[in-house]
C-alpha atoms as a PDB file:
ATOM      1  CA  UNK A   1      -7.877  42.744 129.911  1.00  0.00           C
ATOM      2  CA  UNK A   2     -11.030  40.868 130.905  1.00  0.00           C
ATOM      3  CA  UNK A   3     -12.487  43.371 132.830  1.00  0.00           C
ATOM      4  CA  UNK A   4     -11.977  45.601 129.348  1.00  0.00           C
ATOM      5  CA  UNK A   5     -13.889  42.815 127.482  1.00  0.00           C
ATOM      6  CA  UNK A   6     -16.413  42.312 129.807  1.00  0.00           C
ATOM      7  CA  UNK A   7     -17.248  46.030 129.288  1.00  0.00           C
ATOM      8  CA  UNK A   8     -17.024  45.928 125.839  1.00  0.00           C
ATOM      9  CA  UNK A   9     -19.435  42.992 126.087  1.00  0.00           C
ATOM     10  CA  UNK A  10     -22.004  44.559 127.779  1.00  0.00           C
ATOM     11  CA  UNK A  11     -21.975  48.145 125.222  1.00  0.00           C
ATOM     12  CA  UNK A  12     -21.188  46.056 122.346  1.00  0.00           C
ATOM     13  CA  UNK A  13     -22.829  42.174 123.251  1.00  0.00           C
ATOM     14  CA  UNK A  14     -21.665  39.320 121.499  1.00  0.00           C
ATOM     15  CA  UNK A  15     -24.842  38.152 120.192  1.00  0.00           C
ATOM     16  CA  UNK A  16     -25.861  34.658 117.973  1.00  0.00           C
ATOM     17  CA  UNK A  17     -26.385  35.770 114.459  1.00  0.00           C
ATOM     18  CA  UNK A  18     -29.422  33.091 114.534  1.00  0.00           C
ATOM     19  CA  UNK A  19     -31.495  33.311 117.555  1.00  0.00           C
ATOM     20  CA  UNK A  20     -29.950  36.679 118.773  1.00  0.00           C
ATOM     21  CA  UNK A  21     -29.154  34.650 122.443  1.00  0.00           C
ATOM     22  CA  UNK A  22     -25.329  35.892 124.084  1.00  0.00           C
ATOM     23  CA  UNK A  23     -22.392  33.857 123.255  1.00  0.00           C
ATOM     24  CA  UNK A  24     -19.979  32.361 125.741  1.00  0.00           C
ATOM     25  CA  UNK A  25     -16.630  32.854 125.331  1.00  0.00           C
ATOM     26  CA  UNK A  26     -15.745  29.833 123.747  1.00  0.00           C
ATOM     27  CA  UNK A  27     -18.553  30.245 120.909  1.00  0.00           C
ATOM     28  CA  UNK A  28     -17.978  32.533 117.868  1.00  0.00           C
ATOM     29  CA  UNK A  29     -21.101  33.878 115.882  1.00  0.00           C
ATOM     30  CA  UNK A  30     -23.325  31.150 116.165  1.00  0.00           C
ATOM     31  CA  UNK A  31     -24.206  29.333 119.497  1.00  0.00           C
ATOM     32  CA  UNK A  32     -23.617  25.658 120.620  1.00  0.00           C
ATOM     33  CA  UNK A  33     -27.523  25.386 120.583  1.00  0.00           C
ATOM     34  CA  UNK A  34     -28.073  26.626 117.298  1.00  0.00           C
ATOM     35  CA  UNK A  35     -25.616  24.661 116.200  1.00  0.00           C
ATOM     36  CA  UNK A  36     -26.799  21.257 117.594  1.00  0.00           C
ATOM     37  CA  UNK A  37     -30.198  22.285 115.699  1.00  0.00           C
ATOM     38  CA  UNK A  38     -29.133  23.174 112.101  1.00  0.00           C
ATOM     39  CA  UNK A  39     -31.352  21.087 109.672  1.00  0.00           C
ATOM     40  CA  UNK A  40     -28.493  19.426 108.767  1.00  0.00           C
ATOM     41  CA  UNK A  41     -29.409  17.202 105.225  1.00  0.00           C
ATOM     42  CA  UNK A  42     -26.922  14.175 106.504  1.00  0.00           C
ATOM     43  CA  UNK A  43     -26.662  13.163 102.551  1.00  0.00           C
ATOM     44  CA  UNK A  44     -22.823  12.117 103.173  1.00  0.00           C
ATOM     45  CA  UNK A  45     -24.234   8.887 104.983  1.00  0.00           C
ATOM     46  CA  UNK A  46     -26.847   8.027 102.080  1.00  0.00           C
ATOM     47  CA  UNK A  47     -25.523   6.136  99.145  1.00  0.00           C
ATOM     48  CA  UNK A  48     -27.197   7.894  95.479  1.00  0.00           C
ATOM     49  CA  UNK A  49     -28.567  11.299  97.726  1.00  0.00           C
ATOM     50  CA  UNK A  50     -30.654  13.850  96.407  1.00  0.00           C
ATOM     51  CA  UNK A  51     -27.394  16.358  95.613  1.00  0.00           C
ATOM     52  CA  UNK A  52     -25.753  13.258  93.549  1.00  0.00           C
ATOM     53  CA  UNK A  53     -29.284  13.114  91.784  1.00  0.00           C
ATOM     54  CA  UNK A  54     -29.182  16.034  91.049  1.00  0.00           C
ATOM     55  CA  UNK A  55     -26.328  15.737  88.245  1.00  0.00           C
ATOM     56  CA  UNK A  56     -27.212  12.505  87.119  1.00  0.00           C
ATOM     57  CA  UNK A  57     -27.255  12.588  83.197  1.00  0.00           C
ATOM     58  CA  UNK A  58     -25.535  15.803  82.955  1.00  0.00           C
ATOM     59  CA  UNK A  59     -22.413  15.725  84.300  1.00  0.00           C
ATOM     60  CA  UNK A  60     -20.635  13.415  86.517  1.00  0.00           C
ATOM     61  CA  UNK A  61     -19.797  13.296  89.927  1.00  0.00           C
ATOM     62  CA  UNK A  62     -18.079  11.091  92.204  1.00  0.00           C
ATOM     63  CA  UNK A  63     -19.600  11.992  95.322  1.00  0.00           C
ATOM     64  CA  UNK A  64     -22.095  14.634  96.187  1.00  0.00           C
ATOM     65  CA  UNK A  65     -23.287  16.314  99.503  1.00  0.00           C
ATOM     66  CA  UNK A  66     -25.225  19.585 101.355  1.00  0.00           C
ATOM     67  CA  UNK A  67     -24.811  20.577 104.745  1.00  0.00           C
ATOM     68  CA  UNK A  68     -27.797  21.582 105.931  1.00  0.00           C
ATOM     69  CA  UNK A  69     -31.231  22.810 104.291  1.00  0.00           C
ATOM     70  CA  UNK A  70     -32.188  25.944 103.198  1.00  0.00           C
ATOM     71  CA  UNK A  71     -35.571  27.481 103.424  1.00  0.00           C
ATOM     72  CA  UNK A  72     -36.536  31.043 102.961  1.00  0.00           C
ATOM     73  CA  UNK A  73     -37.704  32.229 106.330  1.00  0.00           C
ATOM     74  CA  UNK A  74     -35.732  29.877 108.144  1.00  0.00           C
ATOM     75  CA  UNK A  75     -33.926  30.907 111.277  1.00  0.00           C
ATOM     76  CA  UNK A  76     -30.659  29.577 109.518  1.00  0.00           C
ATOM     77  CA  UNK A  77     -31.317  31.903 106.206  1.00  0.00           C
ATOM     78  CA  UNK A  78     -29.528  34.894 108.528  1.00  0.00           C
ATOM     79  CA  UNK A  79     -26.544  32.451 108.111  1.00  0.00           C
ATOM     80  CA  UNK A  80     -25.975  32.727 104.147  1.00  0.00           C
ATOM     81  CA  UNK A  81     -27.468  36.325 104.422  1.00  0.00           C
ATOM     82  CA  UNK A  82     -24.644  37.479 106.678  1.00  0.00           C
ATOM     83  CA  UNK A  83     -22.341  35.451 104.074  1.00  0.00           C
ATOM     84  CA  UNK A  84     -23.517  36.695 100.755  1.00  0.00           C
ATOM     85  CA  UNK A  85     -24.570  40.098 101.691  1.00  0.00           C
ATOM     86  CA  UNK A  86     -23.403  41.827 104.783  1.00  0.00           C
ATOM     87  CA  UNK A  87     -19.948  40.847 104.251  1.00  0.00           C
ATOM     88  CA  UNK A  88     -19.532  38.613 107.059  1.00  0.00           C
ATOM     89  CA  UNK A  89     -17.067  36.202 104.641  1.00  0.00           C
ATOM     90  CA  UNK A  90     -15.525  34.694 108.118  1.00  0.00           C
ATOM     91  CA  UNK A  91     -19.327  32.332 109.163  1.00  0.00           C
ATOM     92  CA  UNK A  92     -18.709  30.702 105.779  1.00  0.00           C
ATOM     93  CA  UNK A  93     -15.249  29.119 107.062  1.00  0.00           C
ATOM     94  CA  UNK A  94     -16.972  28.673 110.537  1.00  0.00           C
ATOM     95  CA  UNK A  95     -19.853  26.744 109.280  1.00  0.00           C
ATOM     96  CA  UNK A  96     -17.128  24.902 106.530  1.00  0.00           C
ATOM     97  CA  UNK A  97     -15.464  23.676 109.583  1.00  0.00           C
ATOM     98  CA  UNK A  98     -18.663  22.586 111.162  1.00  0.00           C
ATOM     99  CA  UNK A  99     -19.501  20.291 108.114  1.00  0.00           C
ATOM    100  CA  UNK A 100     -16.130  19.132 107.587  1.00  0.00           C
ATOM    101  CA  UNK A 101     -16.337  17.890 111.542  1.00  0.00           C
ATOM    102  CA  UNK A 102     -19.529  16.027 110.276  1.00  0.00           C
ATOM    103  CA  UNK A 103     -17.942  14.645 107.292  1.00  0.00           C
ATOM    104  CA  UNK A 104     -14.743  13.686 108.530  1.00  0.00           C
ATOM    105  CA  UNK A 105     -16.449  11.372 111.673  1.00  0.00           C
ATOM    106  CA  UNK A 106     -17.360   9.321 108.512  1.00  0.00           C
ATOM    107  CA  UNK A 107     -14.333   9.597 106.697  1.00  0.00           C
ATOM    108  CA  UNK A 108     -16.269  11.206 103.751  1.00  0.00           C
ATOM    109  CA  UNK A 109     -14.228  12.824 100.688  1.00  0.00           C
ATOM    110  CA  UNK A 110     -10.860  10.936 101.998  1.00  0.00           C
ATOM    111  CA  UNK A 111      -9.818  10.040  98.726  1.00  0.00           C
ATOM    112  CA  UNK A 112     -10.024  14.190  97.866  1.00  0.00           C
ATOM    113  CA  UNK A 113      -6.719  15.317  96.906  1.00  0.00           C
ATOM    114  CA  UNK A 114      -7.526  19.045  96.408  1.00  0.00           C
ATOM    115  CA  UNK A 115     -10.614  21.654  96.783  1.00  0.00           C
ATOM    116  CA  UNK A 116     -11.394  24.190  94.767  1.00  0.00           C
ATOM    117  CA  UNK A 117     -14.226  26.998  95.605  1.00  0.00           C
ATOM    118  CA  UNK A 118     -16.357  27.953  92.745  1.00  0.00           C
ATOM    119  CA  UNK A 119     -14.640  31.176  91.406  1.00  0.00           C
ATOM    120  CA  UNK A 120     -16.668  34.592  91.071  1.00  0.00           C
ATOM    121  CA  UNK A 121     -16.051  36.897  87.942  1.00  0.00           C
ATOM    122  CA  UNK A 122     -13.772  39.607  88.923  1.00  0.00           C
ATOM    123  CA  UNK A 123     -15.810  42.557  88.691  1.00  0.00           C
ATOM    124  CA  UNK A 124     -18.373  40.727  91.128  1.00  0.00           C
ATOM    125  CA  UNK A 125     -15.417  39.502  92.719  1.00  0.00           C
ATOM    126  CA  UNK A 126     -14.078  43.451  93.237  1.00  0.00           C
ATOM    127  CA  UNK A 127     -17.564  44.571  94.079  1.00  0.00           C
ATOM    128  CA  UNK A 128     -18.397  41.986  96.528  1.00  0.00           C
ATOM    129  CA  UNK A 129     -14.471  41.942  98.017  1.00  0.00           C
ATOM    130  CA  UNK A 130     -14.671  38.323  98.059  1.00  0.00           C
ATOM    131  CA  UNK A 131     -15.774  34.926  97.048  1.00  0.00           C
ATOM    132  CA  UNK A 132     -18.133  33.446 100.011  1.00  0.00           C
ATOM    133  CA  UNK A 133     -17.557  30.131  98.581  1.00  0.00           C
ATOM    134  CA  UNK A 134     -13.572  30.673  98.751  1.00  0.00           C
ATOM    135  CA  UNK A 135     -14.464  31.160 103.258  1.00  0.00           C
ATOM    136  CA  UNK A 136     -16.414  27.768 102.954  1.00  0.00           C
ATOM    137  CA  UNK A 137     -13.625  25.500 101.330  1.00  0.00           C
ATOM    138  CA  UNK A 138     -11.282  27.262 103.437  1.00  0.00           C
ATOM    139  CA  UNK A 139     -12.943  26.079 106.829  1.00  0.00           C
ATOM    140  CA  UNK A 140     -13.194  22.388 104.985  1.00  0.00           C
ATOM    141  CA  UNK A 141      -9.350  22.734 104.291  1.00  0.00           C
ATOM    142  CA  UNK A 142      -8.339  23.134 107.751  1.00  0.00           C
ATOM    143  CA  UNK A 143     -10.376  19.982 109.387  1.00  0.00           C
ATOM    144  CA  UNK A 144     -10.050  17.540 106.370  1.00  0.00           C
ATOM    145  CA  UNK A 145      -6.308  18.735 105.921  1.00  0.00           C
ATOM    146  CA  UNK A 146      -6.862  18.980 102.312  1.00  0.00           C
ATOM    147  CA  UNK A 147      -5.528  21.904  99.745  1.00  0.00           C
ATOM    148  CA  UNK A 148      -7.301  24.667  98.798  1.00  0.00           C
ATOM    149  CA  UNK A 149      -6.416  26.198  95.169  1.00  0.00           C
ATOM    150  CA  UNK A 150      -7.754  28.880  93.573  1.00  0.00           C
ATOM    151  CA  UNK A 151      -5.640  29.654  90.517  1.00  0.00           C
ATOM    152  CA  UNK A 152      -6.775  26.823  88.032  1.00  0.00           C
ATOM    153  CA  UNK A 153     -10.608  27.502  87.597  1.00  0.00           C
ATOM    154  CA  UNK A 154     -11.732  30.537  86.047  1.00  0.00           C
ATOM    155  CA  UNK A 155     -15.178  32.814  85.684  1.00  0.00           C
ATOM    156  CA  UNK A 156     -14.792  34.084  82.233  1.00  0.00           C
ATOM    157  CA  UNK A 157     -18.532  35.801  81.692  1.00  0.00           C
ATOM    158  CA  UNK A 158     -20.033  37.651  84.214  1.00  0.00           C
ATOM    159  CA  UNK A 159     -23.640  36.780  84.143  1.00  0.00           C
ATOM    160  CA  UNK A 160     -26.479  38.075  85.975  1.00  0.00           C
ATOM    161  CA  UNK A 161     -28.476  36.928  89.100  1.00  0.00           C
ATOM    162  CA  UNK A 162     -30.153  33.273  89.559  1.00  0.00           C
ATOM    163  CA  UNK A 163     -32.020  33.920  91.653  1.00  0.00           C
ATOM    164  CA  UNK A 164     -35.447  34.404  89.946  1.00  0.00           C
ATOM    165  CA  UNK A 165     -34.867  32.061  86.299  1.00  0.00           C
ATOM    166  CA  UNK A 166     -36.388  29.267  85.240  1.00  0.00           C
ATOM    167  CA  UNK A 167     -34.221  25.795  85.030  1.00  0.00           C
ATOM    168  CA  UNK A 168     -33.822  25.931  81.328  1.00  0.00           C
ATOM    169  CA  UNK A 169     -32.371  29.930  82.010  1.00  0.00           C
ATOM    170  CA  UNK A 170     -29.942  29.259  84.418  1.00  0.00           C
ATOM    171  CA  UNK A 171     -28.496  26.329  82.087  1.00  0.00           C
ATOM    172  CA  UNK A 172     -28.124  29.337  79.194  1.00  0.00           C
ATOM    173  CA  UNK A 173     -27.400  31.833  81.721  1.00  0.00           C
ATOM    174  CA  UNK A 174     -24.286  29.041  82.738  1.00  0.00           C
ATOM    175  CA  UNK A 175     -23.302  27.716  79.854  1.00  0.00           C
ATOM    176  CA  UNK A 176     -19.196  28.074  78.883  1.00  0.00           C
ATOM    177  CA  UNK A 177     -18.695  30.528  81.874  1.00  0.00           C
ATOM    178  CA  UNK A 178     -15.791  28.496  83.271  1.00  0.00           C
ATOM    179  CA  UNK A 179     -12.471  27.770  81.901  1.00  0.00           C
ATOM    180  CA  UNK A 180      -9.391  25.858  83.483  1.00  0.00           C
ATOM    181  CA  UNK A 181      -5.653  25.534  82.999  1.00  0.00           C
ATOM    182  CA  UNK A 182      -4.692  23.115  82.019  1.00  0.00           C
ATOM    183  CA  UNK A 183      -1.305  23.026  83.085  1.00  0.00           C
ATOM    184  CA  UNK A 184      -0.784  19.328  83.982  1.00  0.00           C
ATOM    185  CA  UNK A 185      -0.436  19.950  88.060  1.00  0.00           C
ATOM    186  CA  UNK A 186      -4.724  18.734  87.960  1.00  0.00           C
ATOM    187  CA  UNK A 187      -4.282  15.773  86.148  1.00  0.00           C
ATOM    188  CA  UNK A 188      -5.132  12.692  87.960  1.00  0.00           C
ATOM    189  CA  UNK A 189      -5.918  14.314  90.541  1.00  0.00           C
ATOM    190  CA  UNK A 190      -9.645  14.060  92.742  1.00  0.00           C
ATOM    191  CA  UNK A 191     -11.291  17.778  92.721  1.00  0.00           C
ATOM    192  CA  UNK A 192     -13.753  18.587  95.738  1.00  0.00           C
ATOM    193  CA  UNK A 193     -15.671  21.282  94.248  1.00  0.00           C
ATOM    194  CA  UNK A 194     -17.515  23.787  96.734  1.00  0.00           C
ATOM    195  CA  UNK A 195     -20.090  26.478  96.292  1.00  0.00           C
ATOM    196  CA  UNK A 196     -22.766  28.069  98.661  1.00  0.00           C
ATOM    197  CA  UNK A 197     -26.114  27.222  97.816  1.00  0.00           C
ATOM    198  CA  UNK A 198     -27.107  24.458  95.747  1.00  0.00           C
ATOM    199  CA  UNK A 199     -30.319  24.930  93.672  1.00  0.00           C
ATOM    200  CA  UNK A 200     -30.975  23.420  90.204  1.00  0.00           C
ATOM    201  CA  UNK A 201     -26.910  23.033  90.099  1.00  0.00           C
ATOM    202  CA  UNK A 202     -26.572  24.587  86.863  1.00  0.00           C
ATOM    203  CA  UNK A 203     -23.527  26.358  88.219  1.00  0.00           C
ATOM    204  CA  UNK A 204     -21.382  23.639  89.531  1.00  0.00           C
ATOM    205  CA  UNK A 205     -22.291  21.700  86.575  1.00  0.00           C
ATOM    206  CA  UNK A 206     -21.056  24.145  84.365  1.00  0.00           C
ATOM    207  CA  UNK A 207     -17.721  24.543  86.544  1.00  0.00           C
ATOM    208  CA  UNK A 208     -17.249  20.652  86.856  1.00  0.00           C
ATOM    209  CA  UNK A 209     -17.535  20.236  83.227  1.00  0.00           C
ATOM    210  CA  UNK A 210     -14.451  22.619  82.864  1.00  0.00           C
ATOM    211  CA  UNK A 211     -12.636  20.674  85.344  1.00  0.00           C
ATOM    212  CA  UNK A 212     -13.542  17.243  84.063  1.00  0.00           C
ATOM    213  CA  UNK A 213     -11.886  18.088  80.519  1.00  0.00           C
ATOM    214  CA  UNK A 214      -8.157  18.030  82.007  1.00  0.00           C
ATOM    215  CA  UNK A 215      -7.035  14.348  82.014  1.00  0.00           C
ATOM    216  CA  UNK A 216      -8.555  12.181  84.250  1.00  0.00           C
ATOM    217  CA  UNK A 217      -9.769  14.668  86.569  1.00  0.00           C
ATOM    218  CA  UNK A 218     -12.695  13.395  89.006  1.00  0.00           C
ATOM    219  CA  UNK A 219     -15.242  15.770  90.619  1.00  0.00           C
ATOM    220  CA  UNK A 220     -17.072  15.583  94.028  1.00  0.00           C
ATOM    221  CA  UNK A 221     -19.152  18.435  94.914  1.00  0.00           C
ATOM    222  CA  UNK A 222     -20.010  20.468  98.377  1.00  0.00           C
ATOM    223  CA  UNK A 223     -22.629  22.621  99.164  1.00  0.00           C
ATOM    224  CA  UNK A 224     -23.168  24.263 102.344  1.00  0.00           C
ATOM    225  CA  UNK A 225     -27.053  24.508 101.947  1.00  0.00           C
ATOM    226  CA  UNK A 226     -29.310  23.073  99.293  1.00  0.00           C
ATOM    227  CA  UNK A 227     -32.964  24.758  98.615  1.00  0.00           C
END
């Protein structure tokens, strides 16, 4: 069987989807090294961080955190590329098991009680053939042993790209596209909310305030990057 694999490796290599180097047997996608030099943003160990900031006035948050920095041209961009676009959904639970090993050493989110991905509408949802940031919280589920759900928050409007609007646009472009059940099995209960990219935030804000109108709901939120 090895001698199989080995052959297979050397037709089709097993190659870093960052620096392009070979991976060892016991790394999948990305390398150790690549890894160890992520630009990780560390805002779990810094009390009021730029990510809390970021909601401050609008919509509240109990705790607040990125992974690791984005930049266009950055090595790590291939990362959410692969995610978001060339339907490699399975490096957004590897890299949401890297953070959660970074998050859990300082027993950060603890008090969570359940996660819930930011929900795509279901005709991007159908086109795409899945929700990246549904891979990400399902990598945190499995190292911070917490629940994943994806049955109480809901994309009702399908709106159009981000990307390229102004702050004041994406807060139209967001506005009332989330609704929840409210059921009664989220009441009480702590909510880590978790998306891909953090940028102005008008999307989790939008999602959290549908979340924070069941009965004493509280909200965290987790990005993998942040621009």
């Amino acid at each position: 069987m090895n001698i199989i694999a080995n052959i297979l490796g050397l037709i089709y290599p097993n190659l870093c989807i960052v620096c392009g180097e070979s991976l060892i047997n016991s790394e999948n996608q990305i390398c150790m090294s690549c890894v160890s030099e992520m630009p990780r943003t560390n805002f779990h160990r810094v009390k009021d961080n730029i990510v809390e900031k970021k909601f401050w006035g609008k919509v509240k948050i109990e705790k607040g955190t990125s992974f690791f920095y984005f930049a266009k041209g950055s090595p790590f961009q291939k990362t959410l590329h692969e995610l978001k676009y060339k339907g490699n959904k399975k490096i957004g639970k590897i890299l949401g098991m890297y953070a959660a090993t970074d998050l859990i050493e300082d027993n950060y989110f603890s008090e969570v009680d359940v996660i819930i991905p930011v929900p795509l509408h279901p005709k991007k949802l159908k086109k795409r053939g899945y929700n990246q940031s549904e891979w990400i919280a399902q990598g945190l589920s499995q190292i911070l042993e917490k629940p994943m759900e994806t049955k109480f928050l809901h994309r009702i409007r399908n709106t159009e790209t981000q990307t390229k609007k102004g702050v004041f646009e994406r807060f139209e472009n967001t506005e009332g596209i989330f609704c929840v059940e409210k059921n009664g099995q989220l009441a009480g209960k702590h909510i880590l909310l978790v998306d891909d990219v953090l940028t102005t935030g008008s999307t989790i804000e939008a999602a959290a305030q549908a979340l924070l109108s069941v009965e004493s709901v509280k909200v965290s939120v987790f990005t993998l990057a942040m621009a």
